[in-house]
C-alpha atoms as a PDB file:
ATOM      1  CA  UNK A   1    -149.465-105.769 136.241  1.00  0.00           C
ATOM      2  CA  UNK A   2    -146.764-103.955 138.516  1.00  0.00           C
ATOM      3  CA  UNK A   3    -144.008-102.224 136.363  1.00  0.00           C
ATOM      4  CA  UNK A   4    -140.738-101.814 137.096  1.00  0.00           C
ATOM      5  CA  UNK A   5    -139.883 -97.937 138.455  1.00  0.00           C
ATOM      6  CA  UNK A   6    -138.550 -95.565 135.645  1.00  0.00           C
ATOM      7  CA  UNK A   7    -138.468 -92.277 136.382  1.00  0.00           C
ATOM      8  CA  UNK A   8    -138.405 -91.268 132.613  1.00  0.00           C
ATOM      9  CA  UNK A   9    -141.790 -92.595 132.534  1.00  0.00           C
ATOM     10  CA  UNK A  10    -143.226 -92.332 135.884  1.00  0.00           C
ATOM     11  CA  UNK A  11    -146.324 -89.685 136.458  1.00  0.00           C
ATOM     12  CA  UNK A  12    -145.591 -86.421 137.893  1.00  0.00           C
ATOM     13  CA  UNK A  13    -147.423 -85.396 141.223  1.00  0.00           C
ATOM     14  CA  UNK A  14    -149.178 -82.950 139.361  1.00  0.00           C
ATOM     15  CA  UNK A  15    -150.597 -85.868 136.419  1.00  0.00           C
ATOM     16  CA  UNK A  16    -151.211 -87.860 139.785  1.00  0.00           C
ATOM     17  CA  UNK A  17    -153.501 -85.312 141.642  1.00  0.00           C
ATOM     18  CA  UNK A  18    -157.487 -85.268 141.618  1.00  0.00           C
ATOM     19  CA  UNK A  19    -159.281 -82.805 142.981  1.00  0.00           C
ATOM     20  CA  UNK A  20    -161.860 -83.841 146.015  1.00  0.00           C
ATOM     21  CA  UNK A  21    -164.903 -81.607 146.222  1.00  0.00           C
ATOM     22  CA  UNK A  22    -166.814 -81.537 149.331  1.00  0.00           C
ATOM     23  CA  UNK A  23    -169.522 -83.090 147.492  1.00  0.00           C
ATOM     24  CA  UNK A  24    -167.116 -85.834 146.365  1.00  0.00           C
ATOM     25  CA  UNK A  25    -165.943 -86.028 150.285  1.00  0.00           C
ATOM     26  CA  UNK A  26    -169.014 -86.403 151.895  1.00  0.00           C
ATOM     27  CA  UNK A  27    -169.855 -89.194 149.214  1.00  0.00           C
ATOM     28  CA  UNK A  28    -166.082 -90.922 150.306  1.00  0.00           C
ATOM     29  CA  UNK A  29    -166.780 -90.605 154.068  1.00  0.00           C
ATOM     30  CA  UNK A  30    -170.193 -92.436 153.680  1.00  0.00           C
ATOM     31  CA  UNK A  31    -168.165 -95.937 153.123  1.00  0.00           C
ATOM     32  CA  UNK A  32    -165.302 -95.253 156.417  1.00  0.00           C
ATOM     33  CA  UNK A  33    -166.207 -98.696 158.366  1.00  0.00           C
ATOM     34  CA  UNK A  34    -163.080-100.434 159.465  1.00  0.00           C
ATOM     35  CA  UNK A  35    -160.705 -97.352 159.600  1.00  0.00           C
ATOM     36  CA  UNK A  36    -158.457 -96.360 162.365  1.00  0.00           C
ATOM     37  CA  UNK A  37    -159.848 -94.154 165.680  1.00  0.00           C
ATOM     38  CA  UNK A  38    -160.809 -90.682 164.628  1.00  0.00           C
ATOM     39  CA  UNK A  39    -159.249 -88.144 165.991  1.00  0.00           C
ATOM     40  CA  UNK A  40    -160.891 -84.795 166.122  1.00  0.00           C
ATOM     41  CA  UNK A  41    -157.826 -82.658 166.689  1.00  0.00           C
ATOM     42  CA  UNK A  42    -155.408 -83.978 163.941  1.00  0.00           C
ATOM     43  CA  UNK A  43    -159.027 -83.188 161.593  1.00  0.00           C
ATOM     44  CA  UNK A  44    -159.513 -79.594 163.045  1.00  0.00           C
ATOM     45  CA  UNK A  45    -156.035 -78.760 162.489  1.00  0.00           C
ATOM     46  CA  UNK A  46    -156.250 -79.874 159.136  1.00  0.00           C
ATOM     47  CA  UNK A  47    -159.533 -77.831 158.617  1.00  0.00           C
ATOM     48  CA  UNK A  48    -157.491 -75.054 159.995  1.00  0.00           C
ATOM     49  CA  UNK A  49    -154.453 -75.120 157.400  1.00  0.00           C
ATOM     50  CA  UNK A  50    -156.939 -75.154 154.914  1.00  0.00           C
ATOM     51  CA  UNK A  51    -158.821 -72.349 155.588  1.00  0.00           C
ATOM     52  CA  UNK A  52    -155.612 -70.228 156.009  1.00  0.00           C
ATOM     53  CA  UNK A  53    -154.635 -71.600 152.387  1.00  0.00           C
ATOM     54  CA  UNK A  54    -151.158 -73.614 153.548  1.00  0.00           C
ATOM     55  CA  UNK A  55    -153.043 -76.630 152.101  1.00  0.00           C
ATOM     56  CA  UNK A  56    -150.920 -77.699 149.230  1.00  0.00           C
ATOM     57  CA  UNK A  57    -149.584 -80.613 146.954  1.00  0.00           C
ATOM     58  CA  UNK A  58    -149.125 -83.905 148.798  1.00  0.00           C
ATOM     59  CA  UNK A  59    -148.246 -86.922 147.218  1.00  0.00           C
ATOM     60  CA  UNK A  60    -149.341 -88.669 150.436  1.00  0.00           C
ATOM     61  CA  UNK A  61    -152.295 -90.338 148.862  1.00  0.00           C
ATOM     62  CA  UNK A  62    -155.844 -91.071 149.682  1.00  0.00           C
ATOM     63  CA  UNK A  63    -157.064 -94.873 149.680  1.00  0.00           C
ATOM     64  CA  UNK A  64    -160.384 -95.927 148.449  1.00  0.00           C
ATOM     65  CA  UNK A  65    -160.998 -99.607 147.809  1.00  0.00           C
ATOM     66  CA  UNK A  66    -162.924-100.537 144.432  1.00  0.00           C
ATOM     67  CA  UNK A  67    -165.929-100.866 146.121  1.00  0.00           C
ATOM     68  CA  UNK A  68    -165.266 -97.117 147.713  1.00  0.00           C
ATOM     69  CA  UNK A  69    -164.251 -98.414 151.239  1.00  0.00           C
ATOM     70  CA  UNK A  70    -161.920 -95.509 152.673  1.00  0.00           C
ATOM     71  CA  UNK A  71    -158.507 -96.952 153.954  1.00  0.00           C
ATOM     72  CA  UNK A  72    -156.394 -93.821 154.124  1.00  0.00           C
ATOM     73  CA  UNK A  73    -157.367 -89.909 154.411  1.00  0.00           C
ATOM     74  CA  UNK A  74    -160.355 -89.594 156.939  1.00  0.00           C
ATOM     75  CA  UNK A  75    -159.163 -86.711 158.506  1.00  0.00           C
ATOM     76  CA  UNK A  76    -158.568 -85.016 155.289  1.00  0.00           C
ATOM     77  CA  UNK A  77    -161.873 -86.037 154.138  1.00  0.00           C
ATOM     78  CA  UNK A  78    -163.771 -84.652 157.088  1.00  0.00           C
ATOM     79  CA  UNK A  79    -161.439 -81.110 156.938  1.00  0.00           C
ATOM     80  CA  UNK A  80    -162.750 -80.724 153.546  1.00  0.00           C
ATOM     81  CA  UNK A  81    -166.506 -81.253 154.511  1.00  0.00           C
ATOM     82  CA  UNK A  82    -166.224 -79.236 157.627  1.00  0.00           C
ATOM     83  CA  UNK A  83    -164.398 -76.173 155.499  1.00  0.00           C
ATOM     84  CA  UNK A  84    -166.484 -76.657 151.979  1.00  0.00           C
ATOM     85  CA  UNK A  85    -163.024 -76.075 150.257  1.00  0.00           C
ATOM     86  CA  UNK A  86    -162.122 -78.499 147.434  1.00  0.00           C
ATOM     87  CA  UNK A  87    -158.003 -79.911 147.670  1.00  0.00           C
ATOM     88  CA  UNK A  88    -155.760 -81.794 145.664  1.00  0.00           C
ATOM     89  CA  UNK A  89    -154.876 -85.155 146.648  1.00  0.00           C
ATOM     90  CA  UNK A  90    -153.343 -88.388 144.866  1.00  0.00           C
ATOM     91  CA  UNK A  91    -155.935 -90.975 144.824  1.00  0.00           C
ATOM     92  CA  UNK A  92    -154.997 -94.751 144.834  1.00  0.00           C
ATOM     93  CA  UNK A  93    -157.314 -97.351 144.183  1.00  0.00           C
ATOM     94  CA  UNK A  94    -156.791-100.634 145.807  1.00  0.00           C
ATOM     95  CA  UNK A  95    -158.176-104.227 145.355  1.00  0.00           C
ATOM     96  CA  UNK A  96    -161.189-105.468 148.298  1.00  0.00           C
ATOM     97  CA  UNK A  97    -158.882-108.551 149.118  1.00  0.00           C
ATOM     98  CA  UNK A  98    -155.654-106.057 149.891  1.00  0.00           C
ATOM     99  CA  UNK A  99    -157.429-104.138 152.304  1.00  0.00           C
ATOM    100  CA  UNK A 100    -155.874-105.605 155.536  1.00  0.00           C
ATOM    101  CA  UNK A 101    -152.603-105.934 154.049  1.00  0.00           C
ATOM    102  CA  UNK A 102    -152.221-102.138 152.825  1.00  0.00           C
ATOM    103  CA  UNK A 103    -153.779-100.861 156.278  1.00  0.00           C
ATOM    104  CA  UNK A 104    -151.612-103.136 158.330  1.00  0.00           C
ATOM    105  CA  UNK A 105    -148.325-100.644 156.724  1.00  0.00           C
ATOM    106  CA  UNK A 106    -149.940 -97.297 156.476  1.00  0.00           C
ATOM    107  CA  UNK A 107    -148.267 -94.507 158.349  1.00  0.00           C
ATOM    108  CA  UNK A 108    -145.131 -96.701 159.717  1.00  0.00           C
ATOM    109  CA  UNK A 109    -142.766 -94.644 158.325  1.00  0.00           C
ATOM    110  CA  UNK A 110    -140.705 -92.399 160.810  1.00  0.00           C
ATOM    111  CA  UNK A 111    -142.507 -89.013 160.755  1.00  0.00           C
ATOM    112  CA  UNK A 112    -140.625 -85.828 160.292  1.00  0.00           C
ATOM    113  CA  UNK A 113    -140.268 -83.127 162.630  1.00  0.00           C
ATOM    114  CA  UNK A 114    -139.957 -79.342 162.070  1.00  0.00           C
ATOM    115  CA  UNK A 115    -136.964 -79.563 162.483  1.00  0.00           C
ATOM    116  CA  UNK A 116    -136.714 -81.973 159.450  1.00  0.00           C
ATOM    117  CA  UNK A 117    -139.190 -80.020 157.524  1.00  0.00           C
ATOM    118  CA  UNK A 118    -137.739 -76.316 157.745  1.00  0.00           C
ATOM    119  CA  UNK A 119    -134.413 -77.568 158.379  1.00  0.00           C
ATOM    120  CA  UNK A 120    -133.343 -75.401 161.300  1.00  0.00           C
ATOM    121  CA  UNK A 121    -131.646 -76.767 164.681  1.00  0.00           C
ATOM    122  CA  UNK A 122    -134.632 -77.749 166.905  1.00  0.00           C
ATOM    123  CA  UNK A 123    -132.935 -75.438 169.727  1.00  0.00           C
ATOM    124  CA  UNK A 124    -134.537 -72.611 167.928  1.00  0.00           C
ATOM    125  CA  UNK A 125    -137.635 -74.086 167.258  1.00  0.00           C
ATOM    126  CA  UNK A 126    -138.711 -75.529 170.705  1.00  0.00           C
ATOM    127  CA  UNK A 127    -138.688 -72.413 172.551  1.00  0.00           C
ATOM    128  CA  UNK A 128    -141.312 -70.662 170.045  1.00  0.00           C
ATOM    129  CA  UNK A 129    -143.171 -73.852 169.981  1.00  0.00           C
ATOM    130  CA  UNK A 130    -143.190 -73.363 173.648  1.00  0.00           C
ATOM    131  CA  UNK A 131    -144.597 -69.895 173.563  1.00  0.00           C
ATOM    132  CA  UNK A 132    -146.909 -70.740 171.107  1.00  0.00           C
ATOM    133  CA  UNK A 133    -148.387 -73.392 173.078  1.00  0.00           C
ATOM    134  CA  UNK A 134    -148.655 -71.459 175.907  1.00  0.00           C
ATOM    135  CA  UNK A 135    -150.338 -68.614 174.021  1.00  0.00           C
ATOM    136  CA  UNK A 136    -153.154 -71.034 173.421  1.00  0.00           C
ATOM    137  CA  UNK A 137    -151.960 -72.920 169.801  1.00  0.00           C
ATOM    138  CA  UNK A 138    -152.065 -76.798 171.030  1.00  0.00           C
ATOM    139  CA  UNK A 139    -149.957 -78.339 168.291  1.00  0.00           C
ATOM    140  CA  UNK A 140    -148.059 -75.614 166.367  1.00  0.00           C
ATOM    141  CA  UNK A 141    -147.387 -76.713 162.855  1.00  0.00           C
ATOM    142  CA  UNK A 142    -143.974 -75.827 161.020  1.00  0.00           C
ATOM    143  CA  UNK A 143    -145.674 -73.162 159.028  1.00  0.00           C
ATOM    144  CA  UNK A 144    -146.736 -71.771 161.814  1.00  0.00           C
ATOM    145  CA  UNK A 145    -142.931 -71.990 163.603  1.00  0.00           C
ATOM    146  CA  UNK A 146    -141.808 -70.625 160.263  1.00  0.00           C
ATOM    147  CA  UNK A 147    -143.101 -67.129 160.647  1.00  0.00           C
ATOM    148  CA  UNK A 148    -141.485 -66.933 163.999  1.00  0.00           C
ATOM    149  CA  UNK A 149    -138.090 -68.454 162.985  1.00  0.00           C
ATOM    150  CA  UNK A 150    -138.257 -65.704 159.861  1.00  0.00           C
ATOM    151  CA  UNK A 151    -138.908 -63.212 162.495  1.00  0.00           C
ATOM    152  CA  UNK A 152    -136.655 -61.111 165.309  1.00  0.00           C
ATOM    153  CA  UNK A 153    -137.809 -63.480 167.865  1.00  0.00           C
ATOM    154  CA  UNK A 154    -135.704 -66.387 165.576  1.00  0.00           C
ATOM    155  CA  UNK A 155    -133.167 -64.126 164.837  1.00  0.00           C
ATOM    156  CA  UNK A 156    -132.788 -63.892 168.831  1.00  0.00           C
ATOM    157  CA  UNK A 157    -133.048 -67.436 169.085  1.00  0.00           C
ATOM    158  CA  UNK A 158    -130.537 -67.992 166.404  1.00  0.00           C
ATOM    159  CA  UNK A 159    -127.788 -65.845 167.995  1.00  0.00           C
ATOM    160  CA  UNK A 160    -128.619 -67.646 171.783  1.00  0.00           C
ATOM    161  CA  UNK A 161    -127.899 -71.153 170.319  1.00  0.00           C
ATOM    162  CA  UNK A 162    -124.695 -69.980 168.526  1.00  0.00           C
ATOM    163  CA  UNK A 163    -123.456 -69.423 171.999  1.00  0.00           C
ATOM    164  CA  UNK A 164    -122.310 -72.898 173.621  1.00  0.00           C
ATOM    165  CA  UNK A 165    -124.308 -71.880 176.817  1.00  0.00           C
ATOM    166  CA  UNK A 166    -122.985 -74.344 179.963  1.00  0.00           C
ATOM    167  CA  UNK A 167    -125.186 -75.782 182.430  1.00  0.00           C
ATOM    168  CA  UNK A 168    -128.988 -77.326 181.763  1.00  0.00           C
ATOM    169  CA  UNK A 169    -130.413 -73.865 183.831  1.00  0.00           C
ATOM    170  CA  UNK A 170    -129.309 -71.839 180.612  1.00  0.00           C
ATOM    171  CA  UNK A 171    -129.638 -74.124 177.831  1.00  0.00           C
ATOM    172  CA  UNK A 172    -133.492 -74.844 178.928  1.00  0.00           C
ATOM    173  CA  UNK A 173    -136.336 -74.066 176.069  1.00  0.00           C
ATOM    174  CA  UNK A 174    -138.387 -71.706 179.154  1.00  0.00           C
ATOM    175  CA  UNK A 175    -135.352 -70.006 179.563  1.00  0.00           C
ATOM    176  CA  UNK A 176    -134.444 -69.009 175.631  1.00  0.00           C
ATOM    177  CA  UNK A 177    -137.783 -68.431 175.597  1.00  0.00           C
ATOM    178  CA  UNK A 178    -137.858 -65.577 178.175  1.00  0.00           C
ATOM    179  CA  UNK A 179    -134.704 -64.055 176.614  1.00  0.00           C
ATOM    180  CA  UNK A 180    -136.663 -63.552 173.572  1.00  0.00           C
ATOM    181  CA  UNK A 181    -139.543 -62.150 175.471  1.00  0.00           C
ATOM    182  CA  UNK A 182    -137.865 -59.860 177.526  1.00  0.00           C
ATOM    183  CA  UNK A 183    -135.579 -58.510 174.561  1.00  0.00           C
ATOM    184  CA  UNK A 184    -138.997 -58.563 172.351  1.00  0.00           C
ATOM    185  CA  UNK A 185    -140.917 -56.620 175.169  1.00  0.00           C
ATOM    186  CA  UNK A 186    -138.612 -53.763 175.666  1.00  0.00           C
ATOM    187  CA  UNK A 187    -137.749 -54.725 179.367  1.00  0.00           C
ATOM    188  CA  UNK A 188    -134.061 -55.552 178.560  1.00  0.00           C
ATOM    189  CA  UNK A 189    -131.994 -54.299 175.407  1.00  0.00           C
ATOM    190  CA  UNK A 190    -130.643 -57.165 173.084  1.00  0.00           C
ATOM    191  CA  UNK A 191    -127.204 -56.155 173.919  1.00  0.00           C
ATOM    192  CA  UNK A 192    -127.409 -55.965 177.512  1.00  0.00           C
ATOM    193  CA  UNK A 193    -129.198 -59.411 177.542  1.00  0.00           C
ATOM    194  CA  UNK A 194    -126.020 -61.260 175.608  1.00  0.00           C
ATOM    195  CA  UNK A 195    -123.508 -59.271 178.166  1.00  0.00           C
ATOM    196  CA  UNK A 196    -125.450 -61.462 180.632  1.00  0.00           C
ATOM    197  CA  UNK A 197    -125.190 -64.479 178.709  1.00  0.00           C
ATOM    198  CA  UNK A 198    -121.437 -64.124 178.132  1.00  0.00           C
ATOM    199  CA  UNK A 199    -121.233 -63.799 182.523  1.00  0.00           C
ATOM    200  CA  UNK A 200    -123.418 -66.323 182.878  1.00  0.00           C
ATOM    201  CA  UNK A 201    -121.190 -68.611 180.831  1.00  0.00           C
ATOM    202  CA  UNK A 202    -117.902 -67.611 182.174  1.00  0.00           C
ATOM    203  CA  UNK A 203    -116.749 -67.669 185.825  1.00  0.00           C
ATOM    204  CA  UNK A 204    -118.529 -68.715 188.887  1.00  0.00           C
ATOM    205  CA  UNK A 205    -121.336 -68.010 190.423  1.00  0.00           C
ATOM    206  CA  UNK A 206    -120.649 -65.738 192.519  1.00  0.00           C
ATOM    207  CA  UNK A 207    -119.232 -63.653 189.090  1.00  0.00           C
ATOM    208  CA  UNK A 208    -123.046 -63.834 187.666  1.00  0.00           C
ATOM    209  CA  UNK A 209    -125.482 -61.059 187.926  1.00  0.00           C
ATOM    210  CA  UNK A 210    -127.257 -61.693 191.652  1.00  0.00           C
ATOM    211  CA  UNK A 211    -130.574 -62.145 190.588  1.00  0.00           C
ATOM    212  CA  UNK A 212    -129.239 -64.884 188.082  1.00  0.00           C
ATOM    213  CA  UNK A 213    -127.030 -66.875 191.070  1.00  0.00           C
ATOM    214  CA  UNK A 214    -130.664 -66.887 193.285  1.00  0.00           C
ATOM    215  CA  UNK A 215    -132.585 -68.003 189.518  1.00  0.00           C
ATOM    216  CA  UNK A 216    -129.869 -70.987 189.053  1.00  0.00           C
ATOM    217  CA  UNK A 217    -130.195 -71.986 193.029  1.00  0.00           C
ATOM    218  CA  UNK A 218    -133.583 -72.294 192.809  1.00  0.00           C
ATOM    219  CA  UNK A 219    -133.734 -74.433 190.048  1.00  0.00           C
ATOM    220  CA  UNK A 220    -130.854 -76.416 190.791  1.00  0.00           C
ATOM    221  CA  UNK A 221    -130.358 -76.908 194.394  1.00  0.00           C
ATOM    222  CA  UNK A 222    -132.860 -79.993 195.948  1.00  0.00           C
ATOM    223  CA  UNK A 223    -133.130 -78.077 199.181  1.00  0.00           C
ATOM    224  CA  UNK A 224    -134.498 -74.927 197.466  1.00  0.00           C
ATOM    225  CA  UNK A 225    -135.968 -76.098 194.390  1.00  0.00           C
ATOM    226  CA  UNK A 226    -139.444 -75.308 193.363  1.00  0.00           C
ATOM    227  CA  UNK A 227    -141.687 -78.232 194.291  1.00  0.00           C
ATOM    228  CA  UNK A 228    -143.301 -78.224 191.209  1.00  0.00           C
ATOM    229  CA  UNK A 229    -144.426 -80.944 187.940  1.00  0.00           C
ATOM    230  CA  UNK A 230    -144.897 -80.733 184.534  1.00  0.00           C
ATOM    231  CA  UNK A 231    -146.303 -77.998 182.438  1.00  0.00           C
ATOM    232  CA  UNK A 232    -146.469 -76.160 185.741  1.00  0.00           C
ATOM    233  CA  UNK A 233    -142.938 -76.005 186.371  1.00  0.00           C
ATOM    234  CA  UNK A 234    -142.034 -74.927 182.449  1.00  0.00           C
ATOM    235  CA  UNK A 235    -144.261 -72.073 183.403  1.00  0.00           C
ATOM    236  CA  UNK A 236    -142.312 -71.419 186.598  1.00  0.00           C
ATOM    237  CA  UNK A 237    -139.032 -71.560 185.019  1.00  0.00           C
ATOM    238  CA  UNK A 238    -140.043 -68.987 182.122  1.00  0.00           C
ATOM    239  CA  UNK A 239    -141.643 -66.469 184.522  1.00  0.00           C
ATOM    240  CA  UNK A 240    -138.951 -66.876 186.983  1.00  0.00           C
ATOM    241  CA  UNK A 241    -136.619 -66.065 184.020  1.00  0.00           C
ATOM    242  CA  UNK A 242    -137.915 -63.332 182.651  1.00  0.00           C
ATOM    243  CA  UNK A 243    -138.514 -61.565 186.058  1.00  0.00           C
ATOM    244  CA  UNK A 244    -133.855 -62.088 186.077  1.00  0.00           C
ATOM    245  CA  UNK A 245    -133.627 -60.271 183.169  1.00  0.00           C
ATOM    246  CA  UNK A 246    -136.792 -57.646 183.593  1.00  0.00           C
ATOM    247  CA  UNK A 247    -134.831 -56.707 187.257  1.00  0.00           C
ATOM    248  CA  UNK A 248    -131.191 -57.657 186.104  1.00  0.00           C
ATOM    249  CA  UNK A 249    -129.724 -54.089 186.721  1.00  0.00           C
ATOM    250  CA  UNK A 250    -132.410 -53.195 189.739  1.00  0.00           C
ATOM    251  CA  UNK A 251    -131.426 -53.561 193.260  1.00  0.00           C
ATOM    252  CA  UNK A 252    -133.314 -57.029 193.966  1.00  0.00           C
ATOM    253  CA  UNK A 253    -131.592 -59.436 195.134  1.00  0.00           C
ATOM    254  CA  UNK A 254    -134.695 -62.267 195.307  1.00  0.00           C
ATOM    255  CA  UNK A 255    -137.065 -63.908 192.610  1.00  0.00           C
ATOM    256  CA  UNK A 256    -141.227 -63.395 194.096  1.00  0.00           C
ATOM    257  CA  UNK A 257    -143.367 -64.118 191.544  1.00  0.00           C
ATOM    258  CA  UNK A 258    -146.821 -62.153 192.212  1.00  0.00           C
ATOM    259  CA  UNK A 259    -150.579 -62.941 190.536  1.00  0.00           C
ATOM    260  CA  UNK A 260    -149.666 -59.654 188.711  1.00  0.00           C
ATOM    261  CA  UNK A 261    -146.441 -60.097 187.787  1.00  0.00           C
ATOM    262  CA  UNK A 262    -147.591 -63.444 186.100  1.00  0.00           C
ATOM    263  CA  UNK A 263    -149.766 -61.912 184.129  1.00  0.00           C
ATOM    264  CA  UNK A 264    -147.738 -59.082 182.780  1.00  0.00           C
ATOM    265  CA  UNK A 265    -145.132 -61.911 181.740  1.00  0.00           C
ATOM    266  CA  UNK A 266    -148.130 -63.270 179.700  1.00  0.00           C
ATOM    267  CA  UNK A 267    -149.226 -59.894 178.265  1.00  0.00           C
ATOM    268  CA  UNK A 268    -145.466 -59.733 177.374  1.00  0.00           C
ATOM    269  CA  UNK A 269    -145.668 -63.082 175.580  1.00  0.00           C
ATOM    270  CA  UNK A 270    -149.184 -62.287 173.875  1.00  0.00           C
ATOM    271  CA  UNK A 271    -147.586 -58.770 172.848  1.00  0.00           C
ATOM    272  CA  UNK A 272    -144.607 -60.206 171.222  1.00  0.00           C
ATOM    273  CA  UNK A 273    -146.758 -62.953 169.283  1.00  0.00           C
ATOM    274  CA  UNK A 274    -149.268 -60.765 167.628  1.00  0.00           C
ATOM    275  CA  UNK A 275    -146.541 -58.267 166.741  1.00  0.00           C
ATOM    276  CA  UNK A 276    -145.065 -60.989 164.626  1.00  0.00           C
ATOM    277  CA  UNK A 277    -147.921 -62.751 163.236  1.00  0.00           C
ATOM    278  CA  UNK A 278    -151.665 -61.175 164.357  1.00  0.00           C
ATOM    279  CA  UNK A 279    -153.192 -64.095 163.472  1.00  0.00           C
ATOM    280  CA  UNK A 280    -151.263 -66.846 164.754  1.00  0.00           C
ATOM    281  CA  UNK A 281    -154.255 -68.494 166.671  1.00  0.00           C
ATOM    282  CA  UNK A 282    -156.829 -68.525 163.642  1.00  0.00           C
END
């Protein structure tokens, strides 16, 4: 019979939690017929938080129905089995006959982002997410954000958002994210890089560094902009910024972007990363 809620009486998470056993799992994923579409990489990441131990108390429950049909938690259940490590989880048992009906509402609430979940202005977040991506991390997670934001890199980031930067060309995620890199890598000194940032957000541009006028034509201008889609151009627009503020106070006057020049931008970016957090891609 369903109760009415009182939270006097109501379980904890912790009287709620059972622990699965990779014995227990495989026995759980035996029964898995009318489930959604698996998806390998939402199981693999799991797999992956629990190996680093970030696997902890969830109150988002698994579903069994009495007869031991799984309707919520494959991916879980396979992480477990794939990593041999036991984890908590709040089991709920469900009638046969409800099976459609509990299915048919699973997972329709509005997800949170990192943003939500380490409460910080997504401004800062996206251009580490960015990085990390780039570095090779498909789908960073906010723990793995977290070490960044905690770091100099979201210090950086911090103190570039609290600036009311005008125009899309500076506000853009590739272009924080280069700032960080450049400042992280040694090529331009943190206080040099905000003197740019204050010229770049006051007067014209013909007041701006040189190197920065040519970096906002080519990105802005239809008759010289880069003819480029997608992930591509993200790339372009990092590794064109970071080559403004590597050659800010040198004599050049144009952006070329060479095979080698690309790749010290991404030794730069790798460099940076694994100072902060040498095993951010385990």
């Amino acid at each position: 019979m369903t109760k009415v809620f009182n939270i006097n009486t109501a379980r904890t998470l912790d009287e709620s939690l059972s622990i699965i056993t990779p014995s227990v799992a495989k026995e759980i994923s035996q029964n898995n017929p009318n489930n959604r579409k698996f998806r390998m990489h939402i199981a693999q990441d799991y797999a992956r938080q629990m190996r680093l131990n970030r696997w902890g108390k969830s109150p988002e429950a698994i579903v069994l129905t009495k007869s031991g049909i799984l309707v919520n938690g494959q991916h879980r259940i396979w992480a477990i089995i794939e990593t041999g490590i036991s984890c908590t989880a709040d089991v709920v048992v469900i009638e046969d006959k409800d099976f459609d009906s509990v299915f048919e509402i699973l997972d329709q609430g509005a997800s949170r982002s990192a943003s939500d979940i380490l409460k910080i202005d997504s401004k800062q977040i996206l251009p580490i997410n960015y990085l990390l991506r780039c570095a090779g991390l498909k789908k960073p997670k906010p723990q793995d954000l977290k070490v960044f934001i905690e770091s100099p890199m979201g210090e950086i980031l911090a103190q570039a958002c609290s600036i009311k930067l005008k125009g899309k060309v500076w506000k853009h995620t590739c272009f924080k994210a280069a700032l960080a890199i450049s400042i992280l890598s040694g090529a331009i000194t943190k206080e040099r890089t905000f003197e740019v940032l204050n010229q770049l957000n006051g007067g014209s541009i013909n007041d701006w560094p040189v190197i920065f006028s040519q970096l906002y034509i080519q990105l802005t201008d239809p008759a010289k902009q880069l003819k480029i889609n997608g992930r591509s151009f993200e790339n372009d627009w990092f590794a064109r910024s970071v080559y403004s503020f590597v050659n800010v106070d040198k004599p050049t006057k144009t952006i070329r972007l060479s095979k080698s020049f690309n790749q010290e931008v991404k030794n730069m970016s790798m460099a940076a990363l694994y100072a902060i957090n040498p095993d951010f891609l385990e």
